[in-house]
PDB file of N, CA and C in Angstrom:
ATOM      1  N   UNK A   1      49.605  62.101  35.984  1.00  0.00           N
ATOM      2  CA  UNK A   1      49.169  61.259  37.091  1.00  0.00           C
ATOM      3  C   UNK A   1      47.940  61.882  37.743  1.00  0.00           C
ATOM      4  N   UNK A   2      47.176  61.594  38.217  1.00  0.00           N
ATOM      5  CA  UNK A   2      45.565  61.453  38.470  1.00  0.00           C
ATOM      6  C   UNK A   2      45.839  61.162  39.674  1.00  0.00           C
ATOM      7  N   UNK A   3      44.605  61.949  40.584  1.00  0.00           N
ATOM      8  CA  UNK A   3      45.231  62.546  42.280  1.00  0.00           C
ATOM      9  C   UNK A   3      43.534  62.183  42.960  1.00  0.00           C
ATOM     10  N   UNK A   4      43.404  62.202  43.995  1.00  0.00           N
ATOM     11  CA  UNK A   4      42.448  61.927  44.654  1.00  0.00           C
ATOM     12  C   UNK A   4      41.468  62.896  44.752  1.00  0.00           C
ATOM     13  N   UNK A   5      42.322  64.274  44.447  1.00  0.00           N
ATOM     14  CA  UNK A   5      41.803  65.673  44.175  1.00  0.00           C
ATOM     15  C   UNK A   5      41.135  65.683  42.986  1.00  0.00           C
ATOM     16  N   UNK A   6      41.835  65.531  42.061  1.00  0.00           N
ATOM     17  CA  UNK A   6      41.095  65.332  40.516  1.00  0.00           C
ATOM     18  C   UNK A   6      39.925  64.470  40.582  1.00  0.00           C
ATOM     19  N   UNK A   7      39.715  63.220  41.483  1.00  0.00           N
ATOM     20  CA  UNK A   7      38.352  62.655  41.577  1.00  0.00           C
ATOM     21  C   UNK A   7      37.691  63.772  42.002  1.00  0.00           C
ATOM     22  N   UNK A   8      37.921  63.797  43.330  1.00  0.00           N
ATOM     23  CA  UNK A   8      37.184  65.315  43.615  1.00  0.00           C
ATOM     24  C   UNK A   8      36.311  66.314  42.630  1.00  0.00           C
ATOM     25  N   UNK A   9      37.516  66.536  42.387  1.00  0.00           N
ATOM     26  CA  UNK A   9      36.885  67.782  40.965  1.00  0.00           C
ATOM     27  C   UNK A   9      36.398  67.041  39.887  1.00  0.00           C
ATOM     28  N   UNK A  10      36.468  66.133  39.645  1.00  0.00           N
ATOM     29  CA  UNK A  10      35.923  66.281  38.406  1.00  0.00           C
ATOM     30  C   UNK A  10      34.290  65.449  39.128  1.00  0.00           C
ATOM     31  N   UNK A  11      34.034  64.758  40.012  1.00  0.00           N
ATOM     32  CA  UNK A  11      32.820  63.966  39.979  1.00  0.00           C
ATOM     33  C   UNK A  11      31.739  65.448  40.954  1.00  0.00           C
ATOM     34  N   UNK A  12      32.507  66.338  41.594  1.00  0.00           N
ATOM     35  CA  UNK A  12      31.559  67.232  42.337  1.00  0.00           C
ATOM     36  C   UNK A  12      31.132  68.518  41.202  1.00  0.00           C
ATOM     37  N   UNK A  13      31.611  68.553  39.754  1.00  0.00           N
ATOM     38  CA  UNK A  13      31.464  69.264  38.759  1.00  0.00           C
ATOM     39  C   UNK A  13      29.938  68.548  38.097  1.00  0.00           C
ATOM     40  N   UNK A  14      30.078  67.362  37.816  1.00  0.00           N
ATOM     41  CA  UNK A  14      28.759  66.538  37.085  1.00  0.00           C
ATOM     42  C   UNK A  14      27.235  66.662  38.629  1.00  0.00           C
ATOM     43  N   UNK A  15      26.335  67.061  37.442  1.00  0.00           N
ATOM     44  CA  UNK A  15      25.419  67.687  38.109  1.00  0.00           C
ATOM     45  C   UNK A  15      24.590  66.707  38.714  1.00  0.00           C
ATOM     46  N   UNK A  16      24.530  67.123  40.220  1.00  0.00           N
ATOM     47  CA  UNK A  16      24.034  65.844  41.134  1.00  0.00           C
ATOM     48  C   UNK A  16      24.659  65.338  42.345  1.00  0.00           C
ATOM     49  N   UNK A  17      25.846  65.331  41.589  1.00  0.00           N
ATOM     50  CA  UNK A  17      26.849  64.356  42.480  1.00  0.00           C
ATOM     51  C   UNK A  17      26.942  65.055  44.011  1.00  0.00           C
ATOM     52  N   UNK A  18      27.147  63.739  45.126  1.00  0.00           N
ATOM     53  CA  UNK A  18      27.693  64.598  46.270  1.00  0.00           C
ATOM     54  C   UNK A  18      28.788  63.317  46.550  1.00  0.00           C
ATOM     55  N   UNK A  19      29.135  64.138  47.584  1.00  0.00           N
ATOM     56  CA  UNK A  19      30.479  63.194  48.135  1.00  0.00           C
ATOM     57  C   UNK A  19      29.875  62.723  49.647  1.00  0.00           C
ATOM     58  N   UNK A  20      30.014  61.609  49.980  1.00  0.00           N
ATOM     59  CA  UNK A  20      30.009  61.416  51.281  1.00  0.00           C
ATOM     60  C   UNK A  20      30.923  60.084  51.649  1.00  0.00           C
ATOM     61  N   UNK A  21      30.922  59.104  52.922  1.00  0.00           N
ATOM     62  CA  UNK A  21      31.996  58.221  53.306  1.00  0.00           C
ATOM     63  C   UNK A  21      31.174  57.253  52.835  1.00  0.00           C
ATOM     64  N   UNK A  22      32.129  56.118  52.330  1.00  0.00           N
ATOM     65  CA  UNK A  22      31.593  54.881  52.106  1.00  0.00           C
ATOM     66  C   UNK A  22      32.791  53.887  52.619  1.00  0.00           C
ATOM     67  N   UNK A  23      32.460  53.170  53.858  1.00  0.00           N
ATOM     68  CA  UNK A  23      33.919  52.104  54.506  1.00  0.00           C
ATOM     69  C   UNK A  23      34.690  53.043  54.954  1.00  0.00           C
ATOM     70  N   UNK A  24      34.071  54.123  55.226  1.00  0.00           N
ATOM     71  CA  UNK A  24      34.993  55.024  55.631  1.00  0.00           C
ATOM     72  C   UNK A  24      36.394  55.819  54.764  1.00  0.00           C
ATOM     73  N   UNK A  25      35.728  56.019  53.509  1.00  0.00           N
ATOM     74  CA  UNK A  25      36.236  56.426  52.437  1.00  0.00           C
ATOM     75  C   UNK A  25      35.758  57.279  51.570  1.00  0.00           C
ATOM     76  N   UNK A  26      36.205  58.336  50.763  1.00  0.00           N
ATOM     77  CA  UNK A  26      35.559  59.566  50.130  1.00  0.00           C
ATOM     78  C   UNK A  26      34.882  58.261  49.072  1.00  0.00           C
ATOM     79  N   UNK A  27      33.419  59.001  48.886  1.00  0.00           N
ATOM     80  CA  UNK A  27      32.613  58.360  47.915  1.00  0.00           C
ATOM     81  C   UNK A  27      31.805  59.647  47.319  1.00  0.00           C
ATOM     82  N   UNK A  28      31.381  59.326  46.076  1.00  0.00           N
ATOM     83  CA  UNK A  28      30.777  59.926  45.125  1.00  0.00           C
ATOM     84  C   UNK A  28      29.805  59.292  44.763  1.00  0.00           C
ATOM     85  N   UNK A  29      28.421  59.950  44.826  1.00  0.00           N
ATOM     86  CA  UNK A  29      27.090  59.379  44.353  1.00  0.00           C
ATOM     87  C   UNK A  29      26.272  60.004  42.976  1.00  0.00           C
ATOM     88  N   UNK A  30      26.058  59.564  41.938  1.00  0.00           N
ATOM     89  CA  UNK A  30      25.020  60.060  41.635  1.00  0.00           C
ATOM     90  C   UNK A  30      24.135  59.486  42.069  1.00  0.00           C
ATOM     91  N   UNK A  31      22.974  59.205  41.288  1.00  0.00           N
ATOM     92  CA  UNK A  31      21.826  58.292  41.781  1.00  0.00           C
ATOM     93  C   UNK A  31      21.847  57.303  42.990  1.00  0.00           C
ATOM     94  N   UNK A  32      23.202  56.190  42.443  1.00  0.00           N
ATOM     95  CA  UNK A  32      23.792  55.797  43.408  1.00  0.00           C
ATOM     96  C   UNK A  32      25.588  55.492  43.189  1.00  0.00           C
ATOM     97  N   UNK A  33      25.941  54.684  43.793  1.00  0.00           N
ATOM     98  CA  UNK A  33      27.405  55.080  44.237  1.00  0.00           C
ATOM     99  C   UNK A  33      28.386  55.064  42.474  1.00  0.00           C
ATOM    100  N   UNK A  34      28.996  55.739  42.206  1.00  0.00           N
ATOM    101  CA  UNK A  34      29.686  56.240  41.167  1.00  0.00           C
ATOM    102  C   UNK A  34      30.887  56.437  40.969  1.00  0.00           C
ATOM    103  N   UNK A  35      31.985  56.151  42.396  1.00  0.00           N
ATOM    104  CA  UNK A  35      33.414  56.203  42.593  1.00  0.00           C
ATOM    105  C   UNK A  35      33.450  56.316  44.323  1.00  0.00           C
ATOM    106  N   UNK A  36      34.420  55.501  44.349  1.00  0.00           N
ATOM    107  CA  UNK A  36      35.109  55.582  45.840  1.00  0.00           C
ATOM    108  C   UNK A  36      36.878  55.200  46.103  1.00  0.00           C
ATOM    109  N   UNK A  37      36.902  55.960  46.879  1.00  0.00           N
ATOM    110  CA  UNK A  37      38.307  55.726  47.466  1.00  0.00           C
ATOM    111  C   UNK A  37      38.639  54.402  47.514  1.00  0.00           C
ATOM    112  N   UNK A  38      39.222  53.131  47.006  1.00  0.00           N
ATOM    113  CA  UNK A  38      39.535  51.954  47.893  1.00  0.00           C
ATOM    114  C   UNK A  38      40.399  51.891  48.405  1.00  0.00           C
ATOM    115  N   UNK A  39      41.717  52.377  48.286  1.00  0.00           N
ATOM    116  CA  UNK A  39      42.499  52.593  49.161  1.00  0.00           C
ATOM    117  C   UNK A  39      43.201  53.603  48.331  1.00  0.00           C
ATOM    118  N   UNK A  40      44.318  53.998  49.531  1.00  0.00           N
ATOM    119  CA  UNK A  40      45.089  55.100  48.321  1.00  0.00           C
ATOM    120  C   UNK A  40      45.992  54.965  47.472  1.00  0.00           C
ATOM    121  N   UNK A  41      45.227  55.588  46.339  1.00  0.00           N
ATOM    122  CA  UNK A  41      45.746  55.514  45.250  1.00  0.00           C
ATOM    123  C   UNK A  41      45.307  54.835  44.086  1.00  0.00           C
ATOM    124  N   UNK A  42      43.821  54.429  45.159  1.00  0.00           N
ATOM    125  CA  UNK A  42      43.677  53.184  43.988  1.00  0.00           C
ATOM    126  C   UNK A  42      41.597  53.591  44.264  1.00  0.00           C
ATOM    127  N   UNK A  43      41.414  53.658  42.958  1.00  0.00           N
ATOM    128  CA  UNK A  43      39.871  54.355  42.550  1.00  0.00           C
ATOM    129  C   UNK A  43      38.615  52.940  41.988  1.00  0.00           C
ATOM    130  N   UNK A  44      37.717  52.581  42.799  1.00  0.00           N
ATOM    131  CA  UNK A  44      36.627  51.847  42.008  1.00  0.00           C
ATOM    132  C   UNK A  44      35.888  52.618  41.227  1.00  0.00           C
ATOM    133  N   UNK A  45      34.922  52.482  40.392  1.00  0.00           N
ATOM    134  CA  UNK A  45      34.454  52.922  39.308  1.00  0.00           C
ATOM    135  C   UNK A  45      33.596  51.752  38.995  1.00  0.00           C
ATOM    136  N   UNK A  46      32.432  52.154  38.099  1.00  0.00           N
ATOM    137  CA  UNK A  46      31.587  51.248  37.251  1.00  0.00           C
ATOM    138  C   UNK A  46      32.302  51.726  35.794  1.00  0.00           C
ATOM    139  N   UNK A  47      32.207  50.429  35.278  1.00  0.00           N
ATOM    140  CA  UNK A  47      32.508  50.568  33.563  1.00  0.00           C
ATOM    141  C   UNK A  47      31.359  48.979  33.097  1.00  0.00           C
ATOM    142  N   UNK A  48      31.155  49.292  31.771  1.00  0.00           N
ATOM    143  CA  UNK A  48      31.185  48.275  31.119  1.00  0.00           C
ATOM    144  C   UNK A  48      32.007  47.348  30.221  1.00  0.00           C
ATOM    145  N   UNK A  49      33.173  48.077  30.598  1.00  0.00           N
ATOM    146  CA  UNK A  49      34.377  47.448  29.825  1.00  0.00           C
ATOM    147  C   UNK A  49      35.518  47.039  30.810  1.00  0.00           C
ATOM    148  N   UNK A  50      34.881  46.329  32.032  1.00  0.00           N
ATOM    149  CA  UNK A  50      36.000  46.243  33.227  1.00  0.00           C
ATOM    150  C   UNK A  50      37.116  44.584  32.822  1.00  0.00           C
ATOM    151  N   UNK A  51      36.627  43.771  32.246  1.00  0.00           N
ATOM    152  CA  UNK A  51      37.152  42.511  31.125  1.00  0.00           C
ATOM    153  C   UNK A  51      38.365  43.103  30.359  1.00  0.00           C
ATOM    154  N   UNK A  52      37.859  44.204  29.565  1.00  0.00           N
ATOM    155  CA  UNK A  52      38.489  44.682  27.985  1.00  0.00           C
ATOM    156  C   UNK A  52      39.668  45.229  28.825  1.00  0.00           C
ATOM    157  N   UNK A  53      39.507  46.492  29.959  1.00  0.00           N
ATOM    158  CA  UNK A  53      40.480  47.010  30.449  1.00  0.00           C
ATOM    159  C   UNK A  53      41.632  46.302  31.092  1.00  0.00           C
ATOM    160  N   UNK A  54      40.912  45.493  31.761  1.00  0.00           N
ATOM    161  CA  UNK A  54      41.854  44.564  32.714  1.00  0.00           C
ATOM    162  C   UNK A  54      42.432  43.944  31.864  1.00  0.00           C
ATOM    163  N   UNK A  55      41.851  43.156  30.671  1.00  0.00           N
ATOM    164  CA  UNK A  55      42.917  42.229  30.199  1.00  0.00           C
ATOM    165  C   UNK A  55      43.934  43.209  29.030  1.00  0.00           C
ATOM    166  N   UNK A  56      43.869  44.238  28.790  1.00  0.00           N
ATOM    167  CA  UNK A  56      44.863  44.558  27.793  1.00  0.00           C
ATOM    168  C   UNK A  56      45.699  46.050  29.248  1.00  0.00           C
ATOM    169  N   UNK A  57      45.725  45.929  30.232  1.00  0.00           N
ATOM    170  CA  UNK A  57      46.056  47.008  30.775  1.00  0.00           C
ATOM    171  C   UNK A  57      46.225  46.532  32.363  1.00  0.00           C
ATOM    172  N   UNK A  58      46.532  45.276  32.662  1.00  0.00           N
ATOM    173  CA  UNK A  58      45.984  44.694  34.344  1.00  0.00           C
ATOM    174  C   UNK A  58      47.139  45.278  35.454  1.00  0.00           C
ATOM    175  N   UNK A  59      48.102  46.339  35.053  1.00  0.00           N
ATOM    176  CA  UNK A  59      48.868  46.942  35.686  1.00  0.00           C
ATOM    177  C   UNK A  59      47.538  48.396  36.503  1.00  0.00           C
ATOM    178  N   UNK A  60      47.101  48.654  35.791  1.00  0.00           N
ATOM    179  CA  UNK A  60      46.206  50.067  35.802  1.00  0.00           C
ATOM    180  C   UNK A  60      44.707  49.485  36.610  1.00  0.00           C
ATOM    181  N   UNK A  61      44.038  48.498  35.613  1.00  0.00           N
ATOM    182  CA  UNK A  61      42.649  48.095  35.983  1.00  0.00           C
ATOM    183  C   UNK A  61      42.849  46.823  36.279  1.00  0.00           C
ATOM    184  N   UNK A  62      41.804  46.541  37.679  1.00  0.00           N
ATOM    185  CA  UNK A  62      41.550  44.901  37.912  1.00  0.00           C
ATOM    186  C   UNK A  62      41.011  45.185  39.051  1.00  0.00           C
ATOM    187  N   UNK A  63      40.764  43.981  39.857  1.00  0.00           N
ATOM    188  CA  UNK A  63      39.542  44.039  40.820  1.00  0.00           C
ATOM    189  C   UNK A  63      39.978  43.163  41.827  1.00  0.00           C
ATOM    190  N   UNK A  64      39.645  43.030  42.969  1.00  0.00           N
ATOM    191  CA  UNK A  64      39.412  41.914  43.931  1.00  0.00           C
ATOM    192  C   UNK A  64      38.338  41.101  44.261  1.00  0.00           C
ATOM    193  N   UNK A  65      38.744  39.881  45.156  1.00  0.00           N
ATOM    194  CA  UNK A  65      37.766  39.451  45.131  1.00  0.00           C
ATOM    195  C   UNK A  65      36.338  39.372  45.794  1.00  0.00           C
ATOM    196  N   UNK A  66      36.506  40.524  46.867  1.00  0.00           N
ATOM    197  CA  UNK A  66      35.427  41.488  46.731  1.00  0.00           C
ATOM    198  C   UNK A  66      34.358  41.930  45.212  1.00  0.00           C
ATOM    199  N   UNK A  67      34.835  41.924  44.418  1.00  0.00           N
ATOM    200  CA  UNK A  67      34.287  42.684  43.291  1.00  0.00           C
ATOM    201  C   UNK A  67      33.624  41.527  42.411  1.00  0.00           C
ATOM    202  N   UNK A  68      34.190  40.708  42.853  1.00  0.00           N
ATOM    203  CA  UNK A  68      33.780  39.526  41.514  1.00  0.00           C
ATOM    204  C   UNK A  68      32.413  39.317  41.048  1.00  0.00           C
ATOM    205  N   UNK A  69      31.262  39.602  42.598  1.00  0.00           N
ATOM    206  CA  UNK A  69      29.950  39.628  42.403  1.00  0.00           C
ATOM    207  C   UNK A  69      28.961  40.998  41.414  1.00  0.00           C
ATOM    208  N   UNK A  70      30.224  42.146  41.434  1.00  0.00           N
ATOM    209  CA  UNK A  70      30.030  43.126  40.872  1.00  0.00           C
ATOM    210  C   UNK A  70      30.336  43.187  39.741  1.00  0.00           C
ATOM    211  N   UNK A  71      30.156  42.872  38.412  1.00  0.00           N
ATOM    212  CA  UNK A  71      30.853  42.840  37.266  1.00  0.00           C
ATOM    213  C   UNK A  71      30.773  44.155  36.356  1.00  0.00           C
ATOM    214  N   UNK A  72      29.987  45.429  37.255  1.00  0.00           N
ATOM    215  CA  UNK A  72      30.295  46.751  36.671  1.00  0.00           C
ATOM    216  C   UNK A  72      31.519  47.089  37.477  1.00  0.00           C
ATOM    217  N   UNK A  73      32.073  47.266  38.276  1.00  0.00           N
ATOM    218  CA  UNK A  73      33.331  47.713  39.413  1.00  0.00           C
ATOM    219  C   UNK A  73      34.724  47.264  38.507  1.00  0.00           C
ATOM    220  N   UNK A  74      35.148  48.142  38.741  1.00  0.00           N
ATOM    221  CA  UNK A  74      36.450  48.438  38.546  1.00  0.00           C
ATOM    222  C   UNK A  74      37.254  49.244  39.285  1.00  0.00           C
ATOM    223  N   UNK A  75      38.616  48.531  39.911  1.00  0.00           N
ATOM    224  CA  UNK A  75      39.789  48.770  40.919  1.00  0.00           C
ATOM    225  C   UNK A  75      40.635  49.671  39.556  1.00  0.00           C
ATOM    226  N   UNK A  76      41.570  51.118  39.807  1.00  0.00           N
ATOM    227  CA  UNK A  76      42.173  51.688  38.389  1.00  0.00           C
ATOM    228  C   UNK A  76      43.093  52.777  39.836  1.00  0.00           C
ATOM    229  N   UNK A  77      44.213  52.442  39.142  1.00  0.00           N
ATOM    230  CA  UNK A  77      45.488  53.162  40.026  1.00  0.00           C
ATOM    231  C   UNK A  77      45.675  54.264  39.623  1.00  0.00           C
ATOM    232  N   UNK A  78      45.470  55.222  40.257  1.00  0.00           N
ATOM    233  CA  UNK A  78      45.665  56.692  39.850  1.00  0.00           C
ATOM    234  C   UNK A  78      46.753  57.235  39.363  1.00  0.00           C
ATOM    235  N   UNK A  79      47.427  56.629  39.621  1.00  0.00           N
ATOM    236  CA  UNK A  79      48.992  57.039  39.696  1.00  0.00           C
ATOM    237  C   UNK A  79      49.358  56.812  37.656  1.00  0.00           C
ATOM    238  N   UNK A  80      48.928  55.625  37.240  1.00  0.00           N
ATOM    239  CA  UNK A  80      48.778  55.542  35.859  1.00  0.00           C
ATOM    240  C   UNK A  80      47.845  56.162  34.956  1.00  0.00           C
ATOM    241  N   UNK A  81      47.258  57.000  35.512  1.00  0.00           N
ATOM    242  CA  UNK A  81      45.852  57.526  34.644  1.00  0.00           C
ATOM    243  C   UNK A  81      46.533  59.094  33.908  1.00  0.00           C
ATOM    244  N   UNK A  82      45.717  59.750  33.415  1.00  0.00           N
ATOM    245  CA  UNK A  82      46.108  61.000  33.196  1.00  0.00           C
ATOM    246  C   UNK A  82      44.856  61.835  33.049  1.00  0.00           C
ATOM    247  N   UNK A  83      44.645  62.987  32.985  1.00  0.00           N
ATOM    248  CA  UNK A  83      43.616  63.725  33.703  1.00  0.00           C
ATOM    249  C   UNK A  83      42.282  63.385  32.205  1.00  0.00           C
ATOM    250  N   UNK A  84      42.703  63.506  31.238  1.00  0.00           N
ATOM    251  CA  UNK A  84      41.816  63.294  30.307  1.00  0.00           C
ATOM    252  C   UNK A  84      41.129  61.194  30.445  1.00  0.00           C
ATOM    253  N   UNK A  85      41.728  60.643  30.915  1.00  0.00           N
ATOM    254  CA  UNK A  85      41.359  59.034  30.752  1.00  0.00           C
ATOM    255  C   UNK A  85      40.636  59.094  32.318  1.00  0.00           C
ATOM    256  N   UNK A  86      40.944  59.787  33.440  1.00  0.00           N
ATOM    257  CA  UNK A  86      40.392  59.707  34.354  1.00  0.00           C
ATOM    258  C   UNK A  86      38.569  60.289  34.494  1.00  0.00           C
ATOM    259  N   UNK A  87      38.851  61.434  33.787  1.00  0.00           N
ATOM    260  CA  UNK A  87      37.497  62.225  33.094  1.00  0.00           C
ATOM    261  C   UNK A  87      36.490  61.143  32.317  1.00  0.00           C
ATOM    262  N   UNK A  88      36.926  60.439  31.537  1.00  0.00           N
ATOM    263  CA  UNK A  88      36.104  59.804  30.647  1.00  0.00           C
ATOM    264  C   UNK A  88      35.687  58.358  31.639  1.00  0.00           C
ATOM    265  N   UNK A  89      36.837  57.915  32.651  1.00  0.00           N
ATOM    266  CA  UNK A  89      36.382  56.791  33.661  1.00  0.00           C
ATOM    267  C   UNK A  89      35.280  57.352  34.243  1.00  0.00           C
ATOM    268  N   UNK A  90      35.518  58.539  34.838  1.00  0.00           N
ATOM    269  CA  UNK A  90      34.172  59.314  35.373  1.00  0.00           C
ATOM    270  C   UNK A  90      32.852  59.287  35.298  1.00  0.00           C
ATOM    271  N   UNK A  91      32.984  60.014  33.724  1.00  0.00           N
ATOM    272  CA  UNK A  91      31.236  60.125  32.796  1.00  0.00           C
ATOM    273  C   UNK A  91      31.351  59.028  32.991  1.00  0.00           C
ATOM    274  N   UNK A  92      31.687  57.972  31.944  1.00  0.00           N
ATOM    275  CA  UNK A  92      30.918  56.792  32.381  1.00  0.00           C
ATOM    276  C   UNK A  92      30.394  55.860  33.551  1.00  0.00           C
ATOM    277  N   UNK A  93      31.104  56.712  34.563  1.00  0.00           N
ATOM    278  CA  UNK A  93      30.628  55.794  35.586  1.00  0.00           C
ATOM    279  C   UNK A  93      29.646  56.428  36.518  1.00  0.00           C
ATOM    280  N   UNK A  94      29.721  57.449  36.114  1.00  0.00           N
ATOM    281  CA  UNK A  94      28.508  58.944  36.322  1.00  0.00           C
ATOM    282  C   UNK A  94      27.072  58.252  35.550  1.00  0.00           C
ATOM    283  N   UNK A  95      27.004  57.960  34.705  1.00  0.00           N
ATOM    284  CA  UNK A  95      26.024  57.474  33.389  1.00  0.00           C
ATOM    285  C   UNK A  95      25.462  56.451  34.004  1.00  0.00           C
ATOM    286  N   UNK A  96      26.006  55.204  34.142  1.00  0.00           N
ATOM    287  CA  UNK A  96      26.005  53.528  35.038  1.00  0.00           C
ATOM    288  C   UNK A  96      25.694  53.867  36.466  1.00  0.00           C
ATOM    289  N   UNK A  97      25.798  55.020  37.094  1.00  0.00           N
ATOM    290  CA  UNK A  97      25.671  55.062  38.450  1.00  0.00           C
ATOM    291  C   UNK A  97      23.868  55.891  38.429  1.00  0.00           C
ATOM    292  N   UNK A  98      23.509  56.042  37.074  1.00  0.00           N
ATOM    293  CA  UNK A  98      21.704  56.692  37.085  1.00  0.00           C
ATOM    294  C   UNK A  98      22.192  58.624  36.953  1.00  0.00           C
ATOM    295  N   UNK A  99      23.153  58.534  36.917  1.00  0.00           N
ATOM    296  CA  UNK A  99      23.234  60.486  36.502  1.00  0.00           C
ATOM    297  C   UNK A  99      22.748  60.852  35.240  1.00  0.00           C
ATOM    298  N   UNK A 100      22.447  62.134  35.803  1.00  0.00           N
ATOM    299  CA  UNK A 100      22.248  62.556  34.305  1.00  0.00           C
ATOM    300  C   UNK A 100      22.734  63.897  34.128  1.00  0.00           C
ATOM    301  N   UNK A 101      23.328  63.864  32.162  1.00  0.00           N
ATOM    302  CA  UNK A 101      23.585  65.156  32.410  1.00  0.00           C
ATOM    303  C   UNK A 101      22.329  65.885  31.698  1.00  0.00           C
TER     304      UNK A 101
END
């Protein structure tokens, strides 16, 4: 299970990144925004596969309707992740957010 801490660590490790509030919520920037708190327990992210995830997995990934205008964003429950699938949500959303490694 994948912790709010593990965002932490793993997005303040990729070179660049800082953390600051977004809605009044821990956020992570590269270039620009790259992960945020949406509520607890529950992580946005950019992917390009936010469709593929949601529809074979919509317990884990899906969105509100907030997001609908965003079609990189992705809503992903921490609580179902595991430290290696949370890592790879990361990079990629590290990559889509203008980082570089």
């Amino acid at each position: 299970m994948a912790t709010e801490a593990d965002v932490r660590r793993i997005c303040l490790a990729m070179p660049g990144v800082t953390e600051r509030s977004s809605w009044n919520q821990p956020a992570w920037f590269a270039k620009t925004l790259m992960a945020r708190i949406w509520e607890e327990g529950v992580l946005t992210v950019k992917t390009a596969e936010r469709e593929a995830l949601a529809g074979t997995d919509p317990e884990t990934y899906f969105w509100s309707p907030h997001h609908e205008r965003s079609p990189l964003l992705v809503l992903v429950r921490l609580s179902r992740l595991d430290g290696d699938e949370l890592a790879e949500l990361l990079e990629e959303s590290f990559l889509l957010a203008g980082g570089r490694t």
